[in-house]
N, C-alpha and C. Protein backbone atom coordinates (compact mmCIF):
# COMPACT_ATOMS: atom_id res chain seq x y z
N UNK A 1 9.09 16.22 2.30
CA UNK A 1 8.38 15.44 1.30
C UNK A 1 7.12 16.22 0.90
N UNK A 2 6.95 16.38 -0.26
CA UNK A 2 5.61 17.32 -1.09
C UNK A 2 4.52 16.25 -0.68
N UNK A 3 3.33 17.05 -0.53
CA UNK A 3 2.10 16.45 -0.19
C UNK A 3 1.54 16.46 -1.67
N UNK A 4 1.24 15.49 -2.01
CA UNK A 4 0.41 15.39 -3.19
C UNK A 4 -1.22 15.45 -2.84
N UNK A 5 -1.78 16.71 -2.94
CA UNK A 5 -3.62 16.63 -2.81
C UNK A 5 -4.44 15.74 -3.70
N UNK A 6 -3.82 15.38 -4.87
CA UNK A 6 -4.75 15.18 -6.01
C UNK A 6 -4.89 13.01 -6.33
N UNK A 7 -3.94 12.93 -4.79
CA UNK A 7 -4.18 11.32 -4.89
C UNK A 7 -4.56 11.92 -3.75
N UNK A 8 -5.94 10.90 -3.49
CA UNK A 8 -6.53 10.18 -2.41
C UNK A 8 -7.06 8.83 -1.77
N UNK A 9 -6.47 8.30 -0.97
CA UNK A 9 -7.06 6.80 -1.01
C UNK A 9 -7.53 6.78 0.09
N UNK A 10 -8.40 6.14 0.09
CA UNK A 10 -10.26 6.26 1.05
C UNK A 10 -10.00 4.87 1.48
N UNK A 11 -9.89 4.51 2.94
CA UNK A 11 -9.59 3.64 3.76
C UNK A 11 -11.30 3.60 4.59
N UNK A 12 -11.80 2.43 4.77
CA UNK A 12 -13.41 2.53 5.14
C UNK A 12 -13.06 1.95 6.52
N UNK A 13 -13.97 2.32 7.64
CA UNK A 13 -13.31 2.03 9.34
C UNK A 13 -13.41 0.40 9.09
N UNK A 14 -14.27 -0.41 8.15
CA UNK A 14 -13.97 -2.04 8.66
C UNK A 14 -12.24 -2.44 8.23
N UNK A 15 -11.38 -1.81 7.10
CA UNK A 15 -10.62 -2.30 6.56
C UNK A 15 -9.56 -1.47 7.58
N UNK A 16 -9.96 -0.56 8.12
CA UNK A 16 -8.84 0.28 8.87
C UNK A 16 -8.67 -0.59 10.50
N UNK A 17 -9.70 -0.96 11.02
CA UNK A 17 -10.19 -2.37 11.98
C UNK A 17 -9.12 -3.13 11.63
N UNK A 18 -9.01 -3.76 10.41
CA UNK A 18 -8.58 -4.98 9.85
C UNK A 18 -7.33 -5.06 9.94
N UNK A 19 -6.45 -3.43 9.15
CA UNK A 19 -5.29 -3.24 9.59
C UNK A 19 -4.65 -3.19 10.80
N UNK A 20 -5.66 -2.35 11.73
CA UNK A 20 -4.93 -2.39 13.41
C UNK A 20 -4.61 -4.05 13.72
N UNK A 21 -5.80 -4.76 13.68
CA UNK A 21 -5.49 -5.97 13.98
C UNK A 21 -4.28 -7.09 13.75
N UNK A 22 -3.98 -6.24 12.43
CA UNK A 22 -2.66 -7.13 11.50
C UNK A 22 -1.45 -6.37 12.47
N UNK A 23 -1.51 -5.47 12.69
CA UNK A 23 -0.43 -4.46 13.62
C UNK A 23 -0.39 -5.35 14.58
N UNK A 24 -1.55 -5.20 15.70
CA UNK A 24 -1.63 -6.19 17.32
C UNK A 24 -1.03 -7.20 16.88
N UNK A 25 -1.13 -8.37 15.80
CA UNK A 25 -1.00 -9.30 15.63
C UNK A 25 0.64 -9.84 15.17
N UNK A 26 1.15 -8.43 14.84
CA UNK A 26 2.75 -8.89 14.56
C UNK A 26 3.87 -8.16 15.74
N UNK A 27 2.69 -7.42 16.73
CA UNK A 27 3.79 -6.41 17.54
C UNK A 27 4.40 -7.50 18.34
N UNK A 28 5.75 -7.39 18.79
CA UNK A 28 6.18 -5.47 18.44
C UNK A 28 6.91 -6.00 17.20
N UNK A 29 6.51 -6.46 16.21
CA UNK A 29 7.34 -6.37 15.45
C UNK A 29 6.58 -5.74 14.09
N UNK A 30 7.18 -5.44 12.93
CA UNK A 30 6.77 -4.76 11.57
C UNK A 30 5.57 -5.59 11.19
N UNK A 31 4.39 -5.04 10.97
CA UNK A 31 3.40 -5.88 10.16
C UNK A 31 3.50 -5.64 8.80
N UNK A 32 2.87 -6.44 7.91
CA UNK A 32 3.02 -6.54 6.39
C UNK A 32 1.48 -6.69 5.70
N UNK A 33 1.16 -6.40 4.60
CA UNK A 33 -0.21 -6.40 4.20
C UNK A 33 0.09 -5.93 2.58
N UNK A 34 -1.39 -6.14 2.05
CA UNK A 34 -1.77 -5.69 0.63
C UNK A 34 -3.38 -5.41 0.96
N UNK A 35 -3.71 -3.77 0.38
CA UNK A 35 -4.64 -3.58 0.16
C UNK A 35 -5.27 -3.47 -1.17
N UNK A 36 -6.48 -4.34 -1.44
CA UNK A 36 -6.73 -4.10 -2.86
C UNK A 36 -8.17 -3.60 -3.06
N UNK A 37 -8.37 -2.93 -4.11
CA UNK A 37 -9.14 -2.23 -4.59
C UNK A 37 -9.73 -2.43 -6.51
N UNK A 38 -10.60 -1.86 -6.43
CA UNK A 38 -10.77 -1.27 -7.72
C UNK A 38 -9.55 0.03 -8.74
N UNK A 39 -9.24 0.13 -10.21
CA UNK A 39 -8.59 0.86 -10.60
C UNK A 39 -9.61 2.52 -10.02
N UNK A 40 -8.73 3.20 -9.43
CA UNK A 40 -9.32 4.92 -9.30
C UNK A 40 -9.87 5.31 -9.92
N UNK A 41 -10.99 6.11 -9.24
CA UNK A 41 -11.49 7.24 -10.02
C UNK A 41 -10.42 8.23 -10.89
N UNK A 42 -10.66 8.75 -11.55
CA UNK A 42 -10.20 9.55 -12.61
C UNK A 42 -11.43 10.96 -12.73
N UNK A 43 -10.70 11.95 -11.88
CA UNK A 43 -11.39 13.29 -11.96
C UNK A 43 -11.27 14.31 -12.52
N UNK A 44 -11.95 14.46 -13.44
CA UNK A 44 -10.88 16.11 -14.16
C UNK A 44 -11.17 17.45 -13.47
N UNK A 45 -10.18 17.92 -13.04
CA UNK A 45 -10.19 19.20 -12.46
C UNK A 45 -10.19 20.53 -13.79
N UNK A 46 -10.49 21.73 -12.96
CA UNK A 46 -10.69 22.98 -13.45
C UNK A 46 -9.65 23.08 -15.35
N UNK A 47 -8.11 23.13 -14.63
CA UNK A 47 -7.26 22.92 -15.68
C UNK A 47 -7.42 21.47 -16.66
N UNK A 48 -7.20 22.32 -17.46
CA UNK A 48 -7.17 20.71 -19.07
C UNK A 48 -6.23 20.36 -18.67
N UNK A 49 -6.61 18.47 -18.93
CA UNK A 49 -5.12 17.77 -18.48
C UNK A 49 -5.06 17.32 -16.82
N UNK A 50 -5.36 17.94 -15.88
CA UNK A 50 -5.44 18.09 -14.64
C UNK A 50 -6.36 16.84 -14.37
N UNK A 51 -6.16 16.04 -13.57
CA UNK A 51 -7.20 14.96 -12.86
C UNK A 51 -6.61 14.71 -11.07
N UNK A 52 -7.76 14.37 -10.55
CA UNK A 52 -7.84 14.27 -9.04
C UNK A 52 -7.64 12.46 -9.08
N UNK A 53 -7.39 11.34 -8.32
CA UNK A 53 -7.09 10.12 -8.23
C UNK A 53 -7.41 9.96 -7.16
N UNK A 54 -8.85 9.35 -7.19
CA UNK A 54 -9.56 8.93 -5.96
C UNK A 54 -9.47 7.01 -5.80
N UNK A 55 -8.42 6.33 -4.67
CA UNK A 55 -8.58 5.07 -4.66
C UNK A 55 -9.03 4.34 -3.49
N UNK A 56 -9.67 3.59 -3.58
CA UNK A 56 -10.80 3.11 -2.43
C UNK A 56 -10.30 1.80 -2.56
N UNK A 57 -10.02 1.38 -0.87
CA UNK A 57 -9.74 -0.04 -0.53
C UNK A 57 -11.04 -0.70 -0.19
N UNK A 58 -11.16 -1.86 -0.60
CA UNK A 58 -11.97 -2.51 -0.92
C UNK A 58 -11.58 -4.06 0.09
N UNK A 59 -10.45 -4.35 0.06
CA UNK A 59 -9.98 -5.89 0.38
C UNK A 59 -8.08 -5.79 1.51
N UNK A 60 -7.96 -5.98 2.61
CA UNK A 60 -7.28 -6.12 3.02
C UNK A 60 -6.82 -7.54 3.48
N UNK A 61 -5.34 -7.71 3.02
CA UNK A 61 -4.86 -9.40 3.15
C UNK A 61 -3.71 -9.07 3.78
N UNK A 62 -3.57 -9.59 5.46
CA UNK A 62 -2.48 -9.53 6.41
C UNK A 62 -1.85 -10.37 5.71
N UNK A 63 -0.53 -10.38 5.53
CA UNK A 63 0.27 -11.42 5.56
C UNK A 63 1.66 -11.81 6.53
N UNK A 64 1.66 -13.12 6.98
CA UNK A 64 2.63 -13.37 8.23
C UNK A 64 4.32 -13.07 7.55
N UNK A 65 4.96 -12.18 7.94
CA UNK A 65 6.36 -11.38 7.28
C UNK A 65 7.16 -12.60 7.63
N UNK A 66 7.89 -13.06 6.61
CA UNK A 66 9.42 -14.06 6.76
C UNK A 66 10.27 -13.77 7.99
N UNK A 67 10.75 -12.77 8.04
CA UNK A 67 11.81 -11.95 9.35
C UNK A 67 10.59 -11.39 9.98
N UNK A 68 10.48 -11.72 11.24
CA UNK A 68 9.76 -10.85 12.72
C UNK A 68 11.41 -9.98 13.06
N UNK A 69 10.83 -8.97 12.90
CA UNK A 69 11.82 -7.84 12.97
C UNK A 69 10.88 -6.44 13.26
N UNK A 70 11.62 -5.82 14.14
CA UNK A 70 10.76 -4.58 14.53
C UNK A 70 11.31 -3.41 13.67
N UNK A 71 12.18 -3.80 12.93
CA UNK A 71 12.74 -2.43 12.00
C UNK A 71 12.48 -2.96 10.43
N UNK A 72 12.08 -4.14 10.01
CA UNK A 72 11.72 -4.03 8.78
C UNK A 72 10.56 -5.85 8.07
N UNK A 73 10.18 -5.50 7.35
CA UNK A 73 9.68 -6.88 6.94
C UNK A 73 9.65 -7.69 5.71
N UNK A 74 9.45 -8.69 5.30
CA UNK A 74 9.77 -9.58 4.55
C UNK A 74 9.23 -10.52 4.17
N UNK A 75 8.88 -10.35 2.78
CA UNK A 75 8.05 -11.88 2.18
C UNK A 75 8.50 -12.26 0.74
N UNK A 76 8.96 -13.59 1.05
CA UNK A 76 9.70 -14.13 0.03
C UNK A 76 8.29 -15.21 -0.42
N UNK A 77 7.42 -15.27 -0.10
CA UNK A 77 6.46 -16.12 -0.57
C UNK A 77 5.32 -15.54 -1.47
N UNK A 78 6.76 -15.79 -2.86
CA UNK A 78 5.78 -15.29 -4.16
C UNK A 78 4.60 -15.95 -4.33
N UNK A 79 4.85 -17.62 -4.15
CA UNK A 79 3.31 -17.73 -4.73
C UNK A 79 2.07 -17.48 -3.86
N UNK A 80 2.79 -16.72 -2.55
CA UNK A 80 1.21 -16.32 -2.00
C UNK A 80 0.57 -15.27 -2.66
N UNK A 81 1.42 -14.43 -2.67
CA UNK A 81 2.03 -13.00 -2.99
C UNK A 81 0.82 -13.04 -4.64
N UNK A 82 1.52 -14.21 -5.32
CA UNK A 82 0.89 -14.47 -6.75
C UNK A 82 -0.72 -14.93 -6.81
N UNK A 83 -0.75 -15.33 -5.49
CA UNK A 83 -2.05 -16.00 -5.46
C UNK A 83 -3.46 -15.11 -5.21
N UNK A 84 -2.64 -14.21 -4.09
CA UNK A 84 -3.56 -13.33 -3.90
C UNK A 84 -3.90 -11.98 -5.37
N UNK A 85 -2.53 -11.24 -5.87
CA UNK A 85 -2.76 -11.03 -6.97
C UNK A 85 -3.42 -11.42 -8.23
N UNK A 86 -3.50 -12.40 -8.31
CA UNK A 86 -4.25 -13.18 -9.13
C UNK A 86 -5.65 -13.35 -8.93
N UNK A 87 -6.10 -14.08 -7.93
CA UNK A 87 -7.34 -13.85 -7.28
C UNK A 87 -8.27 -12.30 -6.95
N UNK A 88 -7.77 -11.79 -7.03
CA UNK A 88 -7.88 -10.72 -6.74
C UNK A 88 -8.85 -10.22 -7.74
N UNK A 89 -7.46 -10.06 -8.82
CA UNK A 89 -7.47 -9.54 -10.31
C UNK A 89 -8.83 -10.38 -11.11
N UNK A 90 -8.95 -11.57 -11.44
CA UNK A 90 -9.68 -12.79 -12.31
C UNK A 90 -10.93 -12.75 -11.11
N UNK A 91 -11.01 -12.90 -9.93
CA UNK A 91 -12.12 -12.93 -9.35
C UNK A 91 -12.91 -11.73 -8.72
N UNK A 92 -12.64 -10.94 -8.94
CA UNK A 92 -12.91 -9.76 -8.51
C UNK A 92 -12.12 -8.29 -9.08
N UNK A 93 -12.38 -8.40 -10.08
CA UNK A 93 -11.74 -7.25 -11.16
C UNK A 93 -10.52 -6.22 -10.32
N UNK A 94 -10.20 -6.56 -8.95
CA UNK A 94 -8.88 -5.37 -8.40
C UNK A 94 -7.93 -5.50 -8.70
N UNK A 95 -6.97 -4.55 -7.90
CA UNK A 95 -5.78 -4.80 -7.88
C UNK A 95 -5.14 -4.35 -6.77
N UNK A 96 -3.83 -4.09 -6.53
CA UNK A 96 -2.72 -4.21 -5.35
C UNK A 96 -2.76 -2.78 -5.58
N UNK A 97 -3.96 -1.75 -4.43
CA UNK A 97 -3.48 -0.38 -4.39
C UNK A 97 -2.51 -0.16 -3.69
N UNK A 98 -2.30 -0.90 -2.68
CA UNK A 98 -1.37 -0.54 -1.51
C UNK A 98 -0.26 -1.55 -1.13
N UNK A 99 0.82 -1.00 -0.65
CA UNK A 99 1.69 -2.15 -0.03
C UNK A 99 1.90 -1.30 1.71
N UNK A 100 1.12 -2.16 2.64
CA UNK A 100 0.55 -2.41 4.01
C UNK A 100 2.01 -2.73 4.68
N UNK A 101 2.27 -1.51 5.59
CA UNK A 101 3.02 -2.45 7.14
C UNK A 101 3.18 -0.91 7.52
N UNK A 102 3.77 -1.53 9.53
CA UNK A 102 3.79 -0.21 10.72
C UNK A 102 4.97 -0.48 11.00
N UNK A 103 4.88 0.59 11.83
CA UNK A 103 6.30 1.20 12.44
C UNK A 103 6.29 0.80 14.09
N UNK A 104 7.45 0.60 14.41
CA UNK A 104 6.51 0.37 15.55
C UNK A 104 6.54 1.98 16.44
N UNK A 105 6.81 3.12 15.75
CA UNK A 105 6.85 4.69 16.19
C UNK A 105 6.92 5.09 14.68
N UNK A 106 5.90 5.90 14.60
CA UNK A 106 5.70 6.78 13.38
C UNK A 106 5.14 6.03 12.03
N UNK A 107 4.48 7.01 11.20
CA UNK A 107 3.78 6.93 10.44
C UNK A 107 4.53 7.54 8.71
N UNK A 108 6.21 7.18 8.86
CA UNK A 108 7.31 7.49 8.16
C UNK A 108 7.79 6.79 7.46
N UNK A 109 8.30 6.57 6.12
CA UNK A 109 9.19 5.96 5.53
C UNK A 109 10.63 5.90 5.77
N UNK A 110 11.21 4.50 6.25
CA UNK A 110 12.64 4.57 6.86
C UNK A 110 13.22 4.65 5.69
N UNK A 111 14.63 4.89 5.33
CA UNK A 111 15.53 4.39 4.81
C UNK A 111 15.30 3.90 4.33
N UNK A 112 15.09 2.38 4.56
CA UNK A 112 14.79 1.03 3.54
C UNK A 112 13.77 1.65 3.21
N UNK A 113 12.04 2.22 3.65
CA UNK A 113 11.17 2.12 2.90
C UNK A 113 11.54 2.81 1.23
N UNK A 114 12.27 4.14 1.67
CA UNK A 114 12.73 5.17 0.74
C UNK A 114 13.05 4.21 -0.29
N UNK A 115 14.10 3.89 0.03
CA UNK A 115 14.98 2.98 -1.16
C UNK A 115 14.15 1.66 -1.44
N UNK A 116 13.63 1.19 -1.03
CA UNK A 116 12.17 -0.34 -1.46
C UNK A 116 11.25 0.70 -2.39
N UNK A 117 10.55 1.77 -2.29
CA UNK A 117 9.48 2.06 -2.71
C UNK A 117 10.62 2.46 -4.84
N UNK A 118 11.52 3.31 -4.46
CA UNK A 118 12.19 3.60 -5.59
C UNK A 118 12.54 2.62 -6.22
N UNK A 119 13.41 1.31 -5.32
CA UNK A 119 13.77 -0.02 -6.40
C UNK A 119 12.70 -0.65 -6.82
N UNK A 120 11.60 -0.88 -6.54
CA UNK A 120 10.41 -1.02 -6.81
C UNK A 120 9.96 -0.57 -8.08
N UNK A 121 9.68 1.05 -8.08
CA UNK A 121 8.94 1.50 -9.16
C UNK A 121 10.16 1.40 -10.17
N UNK A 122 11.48 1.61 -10.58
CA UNK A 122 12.39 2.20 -11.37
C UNK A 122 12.81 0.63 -11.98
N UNK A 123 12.90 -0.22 -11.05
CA UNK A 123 13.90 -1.80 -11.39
C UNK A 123 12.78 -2.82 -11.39
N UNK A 124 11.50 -2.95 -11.62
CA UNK A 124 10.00 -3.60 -11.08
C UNK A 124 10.16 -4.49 -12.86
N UNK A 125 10.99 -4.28 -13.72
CA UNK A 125 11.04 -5.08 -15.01
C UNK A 125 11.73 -6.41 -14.89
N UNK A 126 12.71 -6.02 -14.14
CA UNK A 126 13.68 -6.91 -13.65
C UNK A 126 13.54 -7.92 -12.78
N UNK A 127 12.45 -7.22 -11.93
CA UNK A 127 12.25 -8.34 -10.85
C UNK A 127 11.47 -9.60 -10.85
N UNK A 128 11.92 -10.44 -10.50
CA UNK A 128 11.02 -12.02 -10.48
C UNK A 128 10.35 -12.70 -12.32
N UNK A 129 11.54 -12.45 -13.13
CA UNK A 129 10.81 -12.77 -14.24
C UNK A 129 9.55 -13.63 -14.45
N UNK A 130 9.61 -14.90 -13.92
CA UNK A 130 8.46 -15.41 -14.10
C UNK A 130 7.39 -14.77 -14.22
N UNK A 131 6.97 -14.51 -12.90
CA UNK A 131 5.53 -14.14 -12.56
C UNK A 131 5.39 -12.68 -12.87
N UNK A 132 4.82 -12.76 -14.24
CA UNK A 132 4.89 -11.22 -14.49
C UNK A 132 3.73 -10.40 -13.68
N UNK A 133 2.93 -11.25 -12.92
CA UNK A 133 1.51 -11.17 -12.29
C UNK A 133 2.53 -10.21 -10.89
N UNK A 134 3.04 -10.73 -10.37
CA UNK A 134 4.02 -9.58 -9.39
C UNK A 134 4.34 -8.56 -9.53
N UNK A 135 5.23 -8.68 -10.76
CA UNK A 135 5.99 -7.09 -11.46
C UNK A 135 4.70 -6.85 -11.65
N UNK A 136 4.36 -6.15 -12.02
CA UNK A 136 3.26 -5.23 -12.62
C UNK A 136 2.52 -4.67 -11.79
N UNK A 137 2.45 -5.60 -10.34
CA UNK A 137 1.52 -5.36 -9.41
C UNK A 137 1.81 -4.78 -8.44
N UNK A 138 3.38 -4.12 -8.65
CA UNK A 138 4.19 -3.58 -7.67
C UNK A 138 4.89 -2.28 -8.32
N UNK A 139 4.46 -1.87 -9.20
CA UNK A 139 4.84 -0.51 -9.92
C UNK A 139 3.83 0.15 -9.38
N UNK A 140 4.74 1.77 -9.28
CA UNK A 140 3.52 2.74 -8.43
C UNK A 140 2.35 2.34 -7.15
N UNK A 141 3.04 1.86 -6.62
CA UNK A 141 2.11 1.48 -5.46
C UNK A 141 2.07 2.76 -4.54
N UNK A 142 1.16 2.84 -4.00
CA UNK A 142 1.13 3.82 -2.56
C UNK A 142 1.46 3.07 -1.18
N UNK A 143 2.30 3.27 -0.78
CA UNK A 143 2.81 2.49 0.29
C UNK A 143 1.71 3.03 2.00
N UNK A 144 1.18 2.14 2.45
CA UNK A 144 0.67 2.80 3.38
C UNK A 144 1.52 2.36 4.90
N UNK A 145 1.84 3.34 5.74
CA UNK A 145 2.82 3.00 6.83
C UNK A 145 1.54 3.41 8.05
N UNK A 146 1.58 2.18 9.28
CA UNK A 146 1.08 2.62 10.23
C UNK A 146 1.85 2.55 11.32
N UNK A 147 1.63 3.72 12.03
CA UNK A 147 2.37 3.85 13.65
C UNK A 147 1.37 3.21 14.68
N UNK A 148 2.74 1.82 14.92
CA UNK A 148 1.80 1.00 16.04
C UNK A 148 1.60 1.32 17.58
N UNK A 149 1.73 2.49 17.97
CA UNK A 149 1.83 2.64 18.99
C UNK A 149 0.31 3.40 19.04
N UNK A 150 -0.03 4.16 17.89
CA UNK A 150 -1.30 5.63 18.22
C UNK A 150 -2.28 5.07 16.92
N UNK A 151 -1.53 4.30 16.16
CA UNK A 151 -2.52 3.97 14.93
C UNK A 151 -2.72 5.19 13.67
N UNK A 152 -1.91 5.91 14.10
CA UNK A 152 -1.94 7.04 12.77
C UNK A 152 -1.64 6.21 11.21
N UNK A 153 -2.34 6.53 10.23
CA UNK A 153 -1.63 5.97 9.13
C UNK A 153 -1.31 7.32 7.88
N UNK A 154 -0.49 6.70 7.26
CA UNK A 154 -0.02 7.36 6.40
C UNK A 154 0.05 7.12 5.24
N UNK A 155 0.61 7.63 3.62
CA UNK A 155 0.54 6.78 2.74
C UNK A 155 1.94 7.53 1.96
N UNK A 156 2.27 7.08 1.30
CA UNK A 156 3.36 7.21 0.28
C UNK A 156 3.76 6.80 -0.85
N UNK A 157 4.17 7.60 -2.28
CA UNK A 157 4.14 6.74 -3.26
C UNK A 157 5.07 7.49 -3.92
N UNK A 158 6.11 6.45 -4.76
CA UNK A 158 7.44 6.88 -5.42
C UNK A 158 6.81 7.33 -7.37
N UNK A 159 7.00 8.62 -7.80
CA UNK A 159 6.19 8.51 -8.81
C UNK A 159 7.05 9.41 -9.81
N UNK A 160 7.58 9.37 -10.66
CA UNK A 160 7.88 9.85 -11.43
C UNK A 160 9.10 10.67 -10.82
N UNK A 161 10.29 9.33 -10.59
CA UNK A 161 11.30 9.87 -10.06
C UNK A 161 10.87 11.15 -8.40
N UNK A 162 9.91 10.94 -7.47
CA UNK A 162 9.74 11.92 -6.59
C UNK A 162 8.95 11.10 -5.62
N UNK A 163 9.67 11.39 -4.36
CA UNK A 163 8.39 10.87 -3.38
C UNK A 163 7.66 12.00 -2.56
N UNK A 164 6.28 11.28 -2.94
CA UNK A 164 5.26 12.15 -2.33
C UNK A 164 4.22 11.59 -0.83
N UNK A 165 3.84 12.31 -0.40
CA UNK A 165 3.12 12.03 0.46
C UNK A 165 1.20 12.28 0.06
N UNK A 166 0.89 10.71 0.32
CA UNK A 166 -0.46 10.86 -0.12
C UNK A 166 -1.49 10.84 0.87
N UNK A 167 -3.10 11.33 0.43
CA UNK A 167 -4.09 11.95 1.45
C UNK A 167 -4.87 10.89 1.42
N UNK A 168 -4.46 10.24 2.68
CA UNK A 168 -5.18 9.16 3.59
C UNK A 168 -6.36 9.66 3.89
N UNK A 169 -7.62 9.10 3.84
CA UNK A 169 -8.92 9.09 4.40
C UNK A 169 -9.30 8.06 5.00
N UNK A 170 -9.32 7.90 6.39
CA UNK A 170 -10.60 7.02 7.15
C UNK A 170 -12.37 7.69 6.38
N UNK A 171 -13.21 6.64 6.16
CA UNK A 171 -14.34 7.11 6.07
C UNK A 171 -15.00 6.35 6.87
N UNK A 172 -15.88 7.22 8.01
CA UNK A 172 -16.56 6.23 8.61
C UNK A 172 -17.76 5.82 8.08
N UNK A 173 -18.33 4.82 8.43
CA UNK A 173 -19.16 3.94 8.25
C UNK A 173 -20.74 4.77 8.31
N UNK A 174 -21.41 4.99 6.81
CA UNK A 174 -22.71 5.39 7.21
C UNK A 174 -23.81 4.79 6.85
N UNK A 175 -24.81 5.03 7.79
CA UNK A 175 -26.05 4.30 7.89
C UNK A 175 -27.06 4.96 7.15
């Protein structure tokens, strides 16, 4: 999988706290989450055309997964799903940078993630007509995967037909 340098999403130690906890809290089984943020920086690099994509989490929301399953997870509860998107969005100008859950070994996209992150970005018109507040909020996401055993995290995002691997930052906390 190509490392993409030019996305970065900046994870701050309270929200990275927040995530371990959502991990402890579903082991051993898959945890589930949404991290939201502000829309990215937009950097122009050296080359015309060229920009760097700096995205900073701002808001982490555990959510309890439908199936407790240690190989995958599940939430059929759109209108939470809608609620928090919404709220989010109208009360606090963000949005859904991330779609949140661990492994319970490795910091990898399974199978399913592979194929979720692609039906996602490619079929995301189709899905859930109603609430167009969902679709929209689930195109191009960076998927962030944590390994619950060491806490490594990772990130991933399906983009233009290609999956890449994106540059996770812890920032710690300064005084």
């Amino acid at each position: 999988m190509k490392f993409e340098k030019n996305l970065i999403f900046f994870i701050n130690q309270e929200i990275f706290e927040k995530l371990k906890k959502c991990v402890l809290k579903a082991s051993p089984n898959e945890s589930f989450g949404l991290i939201l943020g502000s829309k990215p920086l937009e950097i122009p690099l050296e080359n015309p055309g060229e920009f760097q994509y700096q995205f900073s989490a701002e808001v982490f929301e555990c959510i309890e997964s439908d199936e407790s399953s240690p190989v995958n997870f599940l939430s059929e509860n759109v209108e939470e799903l809608n609620r928090i998107i919404k709220d989010a969005n109208q009360k606090y100008d963000m949005r859904v940078l991330s779609i949140f859950h661990s492994h319970p070994g490795g910091a990898y996209p399974s199978g399913f993630d592979v194929n979720y992150m692609k039906f996602l970005d490619e079929f995301y018109t189709d899905l859930l007509k109603p609430p167009r507040m969902l679709k929209t909020a689930i195109k191009n996401q960076i998927w962030t995967i944590m390994d619950a055993s060491n806490y490594e995290l990772n990130g991933f995002i399906y983009l233009q037909g290609e999956y890449l691997q994106v540059n996770v930052q812890i920032k710690s906390e300064q005084k």
